[in-house]
PDB file of N, CA and C in Angstrom:
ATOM      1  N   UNK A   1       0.849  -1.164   0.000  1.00  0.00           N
ATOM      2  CA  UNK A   1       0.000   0.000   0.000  1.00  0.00           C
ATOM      3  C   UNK A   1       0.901   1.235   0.000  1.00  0.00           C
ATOM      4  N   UNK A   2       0.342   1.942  -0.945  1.00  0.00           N
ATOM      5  CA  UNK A   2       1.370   3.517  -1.093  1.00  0.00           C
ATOM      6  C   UNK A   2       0.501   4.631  -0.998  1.00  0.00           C
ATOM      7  N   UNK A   3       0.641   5.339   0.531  1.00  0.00           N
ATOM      8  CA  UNK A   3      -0.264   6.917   0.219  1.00  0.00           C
ATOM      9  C   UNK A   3       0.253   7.795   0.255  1.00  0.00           C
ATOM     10  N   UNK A   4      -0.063   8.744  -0.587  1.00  0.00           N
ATOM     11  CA  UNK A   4       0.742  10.135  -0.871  1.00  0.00           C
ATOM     12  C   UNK A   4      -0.679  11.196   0.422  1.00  0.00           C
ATOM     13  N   UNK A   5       0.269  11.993   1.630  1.00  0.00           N
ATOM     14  CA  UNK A   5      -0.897  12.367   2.597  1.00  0.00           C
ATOM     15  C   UNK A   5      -0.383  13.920   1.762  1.00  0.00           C
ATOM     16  N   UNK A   6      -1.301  14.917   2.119  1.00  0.00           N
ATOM     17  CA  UNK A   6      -1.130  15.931   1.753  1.00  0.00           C
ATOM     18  C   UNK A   6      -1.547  17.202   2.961  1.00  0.00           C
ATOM     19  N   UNK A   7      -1.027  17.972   3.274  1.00  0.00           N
ATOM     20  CA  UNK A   7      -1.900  19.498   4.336  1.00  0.00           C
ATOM     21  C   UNK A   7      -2.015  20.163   3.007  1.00  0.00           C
ATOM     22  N   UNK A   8      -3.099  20.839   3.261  1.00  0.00           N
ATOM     23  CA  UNK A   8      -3.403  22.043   2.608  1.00  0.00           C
ATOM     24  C   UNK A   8      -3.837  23.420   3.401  1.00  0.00           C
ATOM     25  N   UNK A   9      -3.534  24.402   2.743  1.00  0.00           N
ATOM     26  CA  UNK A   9      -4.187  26.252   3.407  1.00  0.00           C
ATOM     27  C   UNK A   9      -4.829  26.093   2.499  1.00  0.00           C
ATOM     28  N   UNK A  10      -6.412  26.135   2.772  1.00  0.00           N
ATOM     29  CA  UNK A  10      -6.762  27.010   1.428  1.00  0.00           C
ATOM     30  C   UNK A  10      -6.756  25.999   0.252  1.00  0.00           C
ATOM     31  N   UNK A  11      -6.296  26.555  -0.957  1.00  0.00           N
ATOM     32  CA  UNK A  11      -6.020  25.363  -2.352  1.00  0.00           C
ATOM     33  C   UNK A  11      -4.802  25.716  -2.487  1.00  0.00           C
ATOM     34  N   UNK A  12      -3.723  25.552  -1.514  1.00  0.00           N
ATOM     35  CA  UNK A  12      -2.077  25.380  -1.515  1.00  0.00           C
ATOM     36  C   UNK A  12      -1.548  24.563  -0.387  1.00  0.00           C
ATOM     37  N   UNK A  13      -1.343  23.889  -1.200  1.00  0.00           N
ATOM     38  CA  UNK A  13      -0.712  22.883  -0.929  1.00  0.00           C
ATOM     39  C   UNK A  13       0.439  23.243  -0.402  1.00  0.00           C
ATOM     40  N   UNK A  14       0.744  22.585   1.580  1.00  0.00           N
ATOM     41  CA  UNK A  14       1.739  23.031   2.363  1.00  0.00           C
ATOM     42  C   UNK A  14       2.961  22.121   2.612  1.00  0.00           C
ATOM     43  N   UNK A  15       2.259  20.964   2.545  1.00  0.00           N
ATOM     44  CA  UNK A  15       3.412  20.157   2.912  1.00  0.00           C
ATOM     45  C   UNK A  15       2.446  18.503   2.026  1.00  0.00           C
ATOM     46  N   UNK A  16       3.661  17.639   1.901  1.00  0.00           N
ATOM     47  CA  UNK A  16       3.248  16.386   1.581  1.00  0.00           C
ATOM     48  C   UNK A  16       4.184  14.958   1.494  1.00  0.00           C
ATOM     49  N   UNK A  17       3.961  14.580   1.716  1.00  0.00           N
ATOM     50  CA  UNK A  17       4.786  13.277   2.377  1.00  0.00           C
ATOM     51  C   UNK A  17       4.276  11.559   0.904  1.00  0.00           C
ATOM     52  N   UNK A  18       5.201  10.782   0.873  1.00  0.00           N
ATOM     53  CA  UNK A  18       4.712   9.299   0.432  1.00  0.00           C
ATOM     54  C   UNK A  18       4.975   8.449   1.584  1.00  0.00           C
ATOM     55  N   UNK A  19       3.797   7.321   2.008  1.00  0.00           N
ATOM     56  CA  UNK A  19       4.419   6.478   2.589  1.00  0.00           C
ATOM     57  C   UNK A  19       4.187   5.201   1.794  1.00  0.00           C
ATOM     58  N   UNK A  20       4.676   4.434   2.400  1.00  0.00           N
ATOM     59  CA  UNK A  20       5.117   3.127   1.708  1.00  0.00           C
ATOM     60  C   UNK A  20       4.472   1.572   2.334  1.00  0.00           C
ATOM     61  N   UNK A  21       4.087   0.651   2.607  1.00  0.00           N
ATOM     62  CA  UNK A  21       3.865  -0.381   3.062  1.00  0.00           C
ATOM     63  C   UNK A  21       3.930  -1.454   2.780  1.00  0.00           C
ATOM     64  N   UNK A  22       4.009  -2.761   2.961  1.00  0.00           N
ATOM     65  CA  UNK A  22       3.875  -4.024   2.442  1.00  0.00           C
ATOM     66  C   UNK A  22       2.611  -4.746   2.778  1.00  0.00           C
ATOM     67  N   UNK A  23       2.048  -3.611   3.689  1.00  0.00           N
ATOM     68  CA  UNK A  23       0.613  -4.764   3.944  1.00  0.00           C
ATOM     69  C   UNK A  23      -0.596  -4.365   3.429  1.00  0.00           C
ATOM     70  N   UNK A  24      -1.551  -5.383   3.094  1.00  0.00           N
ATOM     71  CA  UNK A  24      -2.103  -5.416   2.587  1.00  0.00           C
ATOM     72  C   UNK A  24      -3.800  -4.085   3.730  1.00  0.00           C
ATOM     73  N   UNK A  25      -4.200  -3.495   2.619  1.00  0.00           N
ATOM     74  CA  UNK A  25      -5.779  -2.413   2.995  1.00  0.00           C
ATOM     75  C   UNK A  25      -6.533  -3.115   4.433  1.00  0.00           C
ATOM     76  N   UNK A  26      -6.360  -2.636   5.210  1.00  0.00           N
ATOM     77  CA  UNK A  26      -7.193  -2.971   6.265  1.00  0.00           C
ATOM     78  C   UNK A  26      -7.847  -2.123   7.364  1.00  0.00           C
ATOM     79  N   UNK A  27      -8.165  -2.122   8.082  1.00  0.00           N
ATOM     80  CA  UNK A  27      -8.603  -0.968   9.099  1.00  0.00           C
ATOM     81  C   UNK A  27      -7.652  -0.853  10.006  1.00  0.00           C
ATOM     82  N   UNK A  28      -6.948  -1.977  10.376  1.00  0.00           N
ATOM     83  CA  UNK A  28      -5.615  -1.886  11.369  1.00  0.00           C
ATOM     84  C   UNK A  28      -5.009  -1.195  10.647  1.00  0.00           C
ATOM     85  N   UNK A  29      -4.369  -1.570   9.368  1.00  0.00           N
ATOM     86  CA  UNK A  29      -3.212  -0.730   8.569  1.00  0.00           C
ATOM     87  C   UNK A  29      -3.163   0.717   8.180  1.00  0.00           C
ATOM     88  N   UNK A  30      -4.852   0.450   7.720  1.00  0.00           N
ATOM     89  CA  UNK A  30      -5.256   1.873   7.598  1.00  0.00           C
ATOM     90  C   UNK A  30      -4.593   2.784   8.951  1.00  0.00           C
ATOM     91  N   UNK A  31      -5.198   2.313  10.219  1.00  0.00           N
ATOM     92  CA  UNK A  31      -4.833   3.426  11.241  1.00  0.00           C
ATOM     93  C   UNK A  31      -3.277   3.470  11.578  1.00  0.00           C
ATOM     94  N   UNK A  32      -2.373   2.437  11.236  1.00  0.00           N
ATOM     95  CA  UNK A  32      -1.207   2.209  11.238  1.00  0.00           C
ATOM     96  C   UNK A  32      -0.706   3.539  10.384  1.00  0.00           C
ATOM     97  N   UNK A  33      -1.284   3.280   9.169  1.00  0.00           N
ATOM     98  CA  UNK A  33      -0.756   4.207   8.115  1.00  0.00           C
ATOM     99  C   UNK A  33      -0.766   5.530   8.277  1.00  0.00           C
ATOM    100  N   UNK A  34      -2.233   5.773   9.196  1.00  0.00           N
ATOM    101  CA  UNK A  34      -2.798   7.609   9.529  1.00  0.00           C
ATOM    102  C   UNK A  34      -1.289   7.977  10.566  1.00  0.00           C
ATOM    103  N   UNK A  35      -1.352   6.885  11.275  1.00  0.00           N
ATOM    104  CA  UNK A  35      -0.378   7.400  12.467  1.00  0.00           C
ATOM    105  C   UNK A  35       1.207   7.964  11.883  1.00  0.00           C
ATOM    106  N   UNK A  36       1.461   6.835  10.829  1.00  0.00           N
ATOM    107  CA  UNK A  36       2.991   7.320  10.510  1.00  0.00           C
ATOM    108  C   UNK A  36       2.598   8.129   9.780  1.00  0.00           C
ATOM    109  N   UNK A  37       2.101   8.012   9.043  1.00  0.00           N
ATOM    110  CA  UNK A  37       2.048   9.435   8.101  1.00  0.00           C
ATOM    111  C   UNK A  37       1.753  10.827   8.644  1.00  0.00           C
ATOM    112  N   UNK A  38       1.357  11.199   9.973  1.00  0.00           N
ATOM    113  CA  UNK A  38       0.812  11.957  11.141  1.00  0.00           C
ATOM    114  C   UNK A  38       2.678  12.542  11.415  1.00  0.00           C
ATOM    115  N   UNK A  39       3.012  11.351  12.135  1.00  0.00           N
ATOM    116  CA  UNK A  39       4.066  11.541  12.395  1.00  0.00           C
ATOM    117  C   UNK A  39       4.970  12.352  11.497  1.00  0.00           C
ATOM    118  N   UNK A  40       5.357  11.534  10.779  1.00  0.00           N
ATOM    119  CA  UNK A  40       6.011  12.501   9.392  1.00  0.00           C
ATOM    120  C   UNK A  40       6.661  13.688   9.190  1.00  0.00           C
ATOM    121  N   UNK A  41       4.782  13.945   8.869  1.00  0.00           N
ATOM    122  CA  UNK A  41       4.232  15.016   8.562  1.00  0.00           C
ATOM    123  C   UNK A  41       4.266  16.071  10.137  1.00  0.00           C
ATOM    124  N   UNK A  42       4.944  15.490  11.098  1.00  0.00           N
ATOM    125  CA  UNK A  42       4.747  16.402  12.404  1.00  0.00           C
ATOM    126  C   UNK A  42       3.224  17.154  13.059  1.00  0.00           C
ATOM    127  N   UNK A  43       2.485  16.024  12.675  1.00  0.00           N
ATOM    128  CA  UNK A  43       1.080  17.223  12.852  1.00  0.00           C
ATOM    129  C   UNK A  43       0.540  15.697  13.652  1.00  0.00           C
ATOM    130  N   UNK A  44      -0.733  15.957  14.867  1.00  0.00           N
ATOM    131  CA  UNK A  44      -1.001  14.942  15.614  1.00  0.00           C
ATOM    132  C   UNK A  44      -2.187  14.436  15.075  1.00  0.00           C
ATOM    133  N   UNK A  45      -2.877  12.718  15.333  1.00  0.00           N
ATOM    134  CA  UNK A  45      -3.719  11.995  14.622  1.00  0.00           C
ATOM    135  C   UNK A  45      -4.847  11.992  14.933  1.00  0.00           C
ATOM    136  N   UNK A  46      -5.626  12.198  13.748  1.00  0.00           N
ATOM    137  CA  UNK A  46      -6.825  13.055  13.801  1.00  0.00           C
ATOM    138  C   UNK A  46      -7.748  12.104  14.157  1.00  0.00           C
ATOM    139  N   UNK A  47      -9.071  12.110  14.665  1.00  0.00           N
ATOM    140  CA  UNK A  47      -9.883  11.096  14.939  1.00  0.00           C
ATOM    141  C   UNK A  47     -10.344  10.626  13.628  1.00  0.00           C
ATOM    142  N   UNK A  48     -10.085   9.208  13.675  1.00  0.00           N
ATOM    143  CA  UNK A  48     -10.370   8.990  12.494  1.00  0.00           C
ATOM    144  C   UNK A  48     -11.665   7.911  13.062  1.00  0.00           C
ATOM    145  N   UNK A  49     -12.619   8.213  11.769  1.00  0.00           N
ATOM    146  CA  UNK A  49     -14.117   7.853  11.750  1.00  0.00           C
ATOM    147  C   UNK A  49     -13.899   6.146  10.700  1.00  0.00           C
ATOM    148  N   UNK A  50     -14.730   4.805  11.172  1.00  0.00           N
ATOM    149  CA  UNK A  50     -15.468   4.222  10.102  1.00  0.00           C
ATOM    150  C   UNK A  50     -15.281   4.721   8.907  1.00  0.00           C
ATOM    151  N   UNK A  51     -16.199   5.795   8.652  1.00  0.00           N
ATOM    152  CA  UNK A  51     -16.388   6.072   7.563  1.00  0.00           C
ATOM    153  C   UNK A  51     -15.319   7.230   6.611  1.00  0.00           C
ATOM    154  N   UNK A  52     -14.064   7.096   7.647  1.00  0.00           N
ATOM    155  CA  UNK A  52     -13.297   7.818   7.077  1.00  0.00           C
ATOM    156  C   UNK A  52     -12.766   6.580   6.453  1.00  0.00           C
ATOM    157  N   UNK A  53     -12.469   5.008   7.265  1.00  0.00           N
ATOM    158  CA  UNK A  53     -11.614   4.165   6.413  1.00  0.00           C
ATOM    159  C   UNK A  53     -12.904   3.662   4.733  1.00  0.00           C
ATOM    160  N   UNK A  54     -14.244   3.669   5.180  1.00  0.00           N
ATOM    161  CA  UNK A  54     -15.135   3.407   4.131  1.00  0.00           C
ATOM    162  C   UNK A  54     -14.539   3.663   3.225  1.00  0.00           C
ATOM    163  N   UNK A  55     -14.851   5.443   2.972  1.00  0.00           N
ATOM    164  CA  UNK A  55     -14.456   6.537   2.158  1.00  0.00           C
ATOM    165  C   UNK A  55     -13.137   6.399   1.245  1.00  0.00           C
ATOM    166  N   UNK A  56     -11.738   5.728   2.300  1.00  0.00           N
ATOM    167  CA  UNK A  56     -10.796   5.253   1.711  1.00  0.00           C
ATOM    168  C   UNK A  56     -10.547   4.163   0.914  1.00  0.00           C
ATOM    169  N   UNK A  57     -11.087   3.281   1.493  1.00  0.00           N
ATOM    170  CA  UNK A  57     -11.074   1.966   1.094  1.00  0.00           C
ATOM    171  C   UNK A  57     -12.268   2.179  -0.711  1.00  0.00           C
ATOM    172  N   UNK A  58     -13.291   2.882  -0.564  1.00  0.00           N
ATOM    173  CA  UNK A  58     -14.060   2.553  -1.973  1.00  0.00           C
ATOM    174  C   UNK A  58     -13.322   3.838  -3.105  1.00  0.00           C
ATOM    175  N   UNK A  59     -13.089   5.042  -2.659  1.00  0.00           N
ATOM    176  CA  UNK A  59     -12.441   5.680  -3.209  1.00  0.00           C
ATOM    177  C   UNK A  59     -11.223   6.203  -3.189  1.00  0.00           C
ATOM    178  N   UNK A  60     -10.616   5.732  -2.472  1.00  0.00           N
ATOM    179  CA  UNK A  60      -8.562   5.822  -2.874  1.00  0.00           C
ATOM    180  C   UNK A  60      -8.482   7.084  -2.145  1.00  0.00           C
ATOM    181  N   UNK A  61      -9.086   7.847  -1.301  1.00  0.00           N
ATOM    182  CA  UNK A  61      -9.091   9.097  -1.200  1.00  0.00           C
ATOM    183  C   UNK A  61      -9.889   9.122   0.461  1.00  0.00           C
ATOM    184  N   UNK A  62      -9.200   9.852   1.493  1.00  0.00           N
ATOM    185  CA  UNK A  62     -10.155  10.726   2.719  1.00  0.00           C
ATOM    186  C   UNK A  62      -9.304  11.816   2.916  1.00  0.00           C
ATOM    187  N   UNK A  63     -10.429  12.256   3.754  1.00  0.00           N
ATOM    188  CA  UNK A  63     -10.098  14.010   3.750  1.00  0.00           C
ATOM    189  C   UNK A  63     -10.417  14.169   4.952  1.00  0.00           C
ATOM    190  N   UNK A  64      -9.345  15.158   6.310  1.00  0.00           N
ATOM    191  CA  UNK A  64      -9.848  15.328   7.322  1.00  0.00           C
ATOM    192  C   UNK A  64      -9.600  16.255   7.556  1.00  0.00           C
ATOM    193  N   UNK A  65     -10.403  17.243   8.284  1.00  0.00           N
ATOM    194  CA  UNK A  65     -10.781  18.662   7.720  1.00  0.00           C
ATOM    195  C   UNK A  65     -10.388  19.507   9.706  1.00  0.00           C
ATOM    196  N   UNK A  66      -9.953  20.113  10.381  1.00  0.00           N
ATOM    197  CA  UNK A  66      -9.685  20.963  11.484  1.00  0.00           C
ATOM    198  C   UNK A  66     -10.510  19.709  12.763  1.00  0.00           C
ATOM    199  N   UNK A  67     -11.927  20.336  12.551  1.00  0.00           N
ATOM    200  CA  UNK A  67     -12.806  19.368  13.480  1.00  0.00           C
ATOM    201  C   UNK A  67     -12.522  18.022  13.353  1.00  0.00           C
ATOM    202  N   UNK A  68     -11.997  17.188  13.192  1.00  0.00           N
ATOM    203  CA  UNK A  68     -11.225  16.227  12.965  1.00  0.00           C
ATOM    204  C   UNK A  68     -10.388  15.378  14.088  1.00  0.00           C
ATOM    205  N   UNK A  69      -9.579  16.966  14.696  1.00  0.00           N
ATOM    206  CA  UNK A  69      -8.305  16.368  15.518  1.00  0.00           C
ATOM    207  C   UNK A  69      -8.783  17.315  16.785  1.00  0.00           C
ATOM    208  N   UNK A  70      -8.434  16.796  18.332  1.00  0.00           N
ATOM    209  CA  UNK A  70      -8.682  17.086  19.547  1.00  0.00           C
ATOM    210  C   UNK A  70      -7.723  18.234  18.953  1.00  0.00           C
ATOM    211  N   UNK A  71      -6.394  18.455  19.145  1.00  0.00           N
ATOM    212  CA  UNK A  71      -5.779  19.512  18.888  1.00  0.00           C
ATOM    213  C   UNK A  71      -6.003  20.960  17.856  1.00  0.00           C
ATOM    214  N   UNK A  72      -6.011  21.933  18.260  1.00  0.00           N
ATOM    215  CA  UNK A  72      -6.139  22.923  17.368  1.00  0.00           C
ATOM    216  C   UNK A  72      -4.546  22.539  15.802  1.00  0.00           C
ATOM    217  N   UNK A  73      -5.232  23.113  14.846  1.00  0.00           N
ATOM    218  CA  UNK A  73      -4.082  22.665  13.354  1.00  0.00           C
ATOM    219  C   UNK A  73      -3.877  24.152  12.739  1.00  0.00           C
ATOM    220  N   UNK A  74      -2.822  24.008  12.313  1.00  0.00           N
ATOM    221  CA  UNK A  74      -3.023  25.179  11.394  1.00  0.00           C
ATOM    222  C   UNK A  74      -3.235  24.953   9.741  1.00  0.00           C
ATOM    223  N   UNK A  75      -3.579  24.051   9.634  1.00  0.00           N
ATOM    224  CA  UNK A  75      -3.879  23.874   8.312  1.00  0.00           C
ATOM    225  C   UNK A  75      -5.488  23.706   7.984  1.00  0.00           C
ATOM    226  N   UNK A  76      -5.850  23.735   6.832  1.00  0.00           N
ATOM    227  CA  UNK A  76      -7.176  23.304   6.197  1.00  0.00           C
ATOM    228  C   UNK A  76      -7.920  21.735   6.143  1.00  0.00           C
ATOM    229  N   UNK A  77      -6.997  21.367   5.642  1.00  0.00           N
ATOM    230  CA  UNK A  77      -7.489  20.035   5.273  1.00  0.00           C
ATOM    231  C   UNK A  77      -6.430  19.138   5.625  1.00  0.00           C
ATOM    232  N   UNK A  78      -6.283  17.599   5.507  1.00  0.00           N
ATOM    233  CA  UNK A  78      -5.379  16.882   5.272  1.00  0.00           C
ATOM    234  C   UNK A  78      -6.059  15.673   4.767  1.00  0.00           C
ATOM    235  N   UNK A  79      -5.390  15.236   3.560  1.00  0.00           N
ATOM    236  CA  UNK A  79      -5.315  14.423   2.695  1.00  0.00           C
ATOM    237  C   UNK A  79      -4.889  13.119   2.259  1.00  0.00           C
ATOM    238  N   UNK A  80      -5.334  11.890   2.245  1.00  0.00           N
ATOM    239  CA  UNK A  80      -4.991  10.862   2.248  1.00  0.00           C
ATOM    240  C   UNK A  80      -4.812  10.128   1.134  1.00  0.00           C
ATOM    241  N   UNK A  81      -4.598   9.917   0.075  1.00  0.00           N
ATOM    242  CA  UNK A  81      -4.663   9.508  -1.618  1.00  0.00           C
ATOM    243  C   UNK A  81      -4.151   7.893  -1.348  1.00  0.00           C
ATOM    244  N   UNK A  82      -4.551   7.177  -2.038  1.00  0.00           N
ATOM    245  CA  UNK A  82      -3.949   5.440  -1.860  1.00  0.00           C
ATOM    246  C   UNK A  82      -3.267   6.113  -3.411  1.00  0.00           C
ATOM    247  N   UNK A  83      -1.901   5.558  -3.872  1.00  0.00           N
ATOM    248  CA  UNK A  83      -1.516   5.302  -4.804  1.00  0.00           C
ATOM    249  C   UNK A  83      -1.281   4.375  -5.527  1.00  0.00           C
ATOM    250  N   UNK A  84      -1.988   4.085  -6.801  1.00  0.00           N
ATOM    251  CA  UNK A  84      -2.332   2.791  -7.079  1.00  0.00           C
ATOM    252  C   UNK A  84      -1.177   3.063  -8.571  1.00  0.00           C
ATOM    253  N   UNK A  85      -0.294   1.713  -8.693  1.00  0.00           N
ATOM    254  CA  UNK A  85       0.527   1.771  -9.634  1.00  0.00           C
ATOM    255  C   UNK A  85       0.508   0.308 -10.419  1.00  0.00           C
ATOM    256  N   UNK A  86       0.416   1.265 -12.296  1.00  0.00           N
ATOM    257  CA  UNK A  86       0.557   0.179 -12.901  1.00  0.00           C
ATOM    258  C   UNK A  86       1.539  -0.554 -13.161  1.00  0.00           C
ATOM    259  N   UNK A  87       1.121  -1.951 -13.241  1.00  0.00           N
ATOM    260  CA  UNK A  87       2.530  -3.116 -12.923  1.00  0.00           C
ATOM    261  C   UNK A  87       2.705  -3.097 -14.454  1.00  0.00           C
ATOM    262  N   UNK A  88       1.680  -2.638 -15.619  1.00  0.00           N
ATOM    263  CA  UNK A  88       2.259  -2.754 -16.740  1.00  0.00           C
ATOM    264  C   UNK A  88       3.048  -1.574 -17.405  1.00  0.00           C
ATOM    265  N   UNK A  89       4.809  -2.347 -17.802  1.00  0.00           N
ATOM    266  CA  UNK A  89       5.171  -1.350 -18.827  1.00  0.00           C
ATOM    267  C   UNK A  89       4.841  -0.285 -19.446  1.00  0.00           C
ATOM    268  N   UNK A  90       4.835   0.793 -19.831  1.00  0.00           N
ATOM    269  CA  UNK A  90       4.365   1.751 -20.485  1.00  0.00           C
ATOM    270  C   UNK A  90       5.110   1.457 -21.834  1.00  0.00           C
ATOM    271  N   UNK A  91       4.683   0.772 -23.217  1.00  0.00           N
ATOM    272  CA  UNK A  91       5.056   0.618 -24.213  1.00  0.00           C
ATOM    273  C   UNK A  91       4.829   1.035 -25.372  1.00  0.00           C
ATOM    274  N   UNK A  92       5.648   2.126 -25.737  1.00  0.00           N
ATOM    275  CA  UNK A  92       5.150   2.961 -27.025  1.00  0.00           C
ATOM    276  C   UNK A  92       5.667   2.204 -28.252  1.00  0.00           C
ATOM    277  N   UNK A  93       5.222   2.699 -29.523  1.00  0.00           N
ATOM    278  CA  UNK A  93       5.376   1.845 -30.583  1.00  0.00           C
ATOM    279  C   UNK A  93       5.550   2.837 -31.514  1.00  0.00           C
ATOM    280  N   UNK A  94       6.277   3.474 -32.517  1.00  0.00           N
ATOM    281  CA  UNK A  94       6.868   4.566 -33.584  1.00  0.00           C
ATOM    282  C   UNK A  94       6.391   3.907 -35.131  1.00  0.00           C
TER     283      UNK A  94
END
């Protein structure tokens, strides 16, 4: 599993991190994953909802927004993307 997390201000993009894994989509991993990527990124782990792993798991994508985390943030949003990579070659032909 590969997620690219993202902070945002606004629609600028502040900071962004890849992490990396060998294990396979789960709700453990998932929260495994929020945490290091938390870390990282130096910012603390936001409550994460069910339906935040739902959200991830059907669309490659959650979003956790201020109200989110016990701690006050200075950012807007933060961003979770699964990165999904093709195992096939890219093969052009002239």
């Amino acid at each position: 599993m590969k997620i690219w997390a993202k902070l945002y201000v606004g629609d600028k993009l502040k900071k962004n991190v890849i992490y990396e894994d060998d294990k396979a989509l789960s709700g453990a991993s998932y929260i495994h994953a929020l945490q290091e990527v938390s870390h990282m990124l130096d910012i603390a782990s936001p409550v994460s909802l069910p339906a935040h792993f739902k959200h991830f798991e059907r669309f490659n994508r959650a979003k956790y927004l201020p109200r989110d985390f016990v701690e006050e943030v200075d950012f807007d949003s933060f961003v979770l993307e699964r990165v999904i990579e093709d195992k096939k070659p890219n093969r052009y032909f002239f």
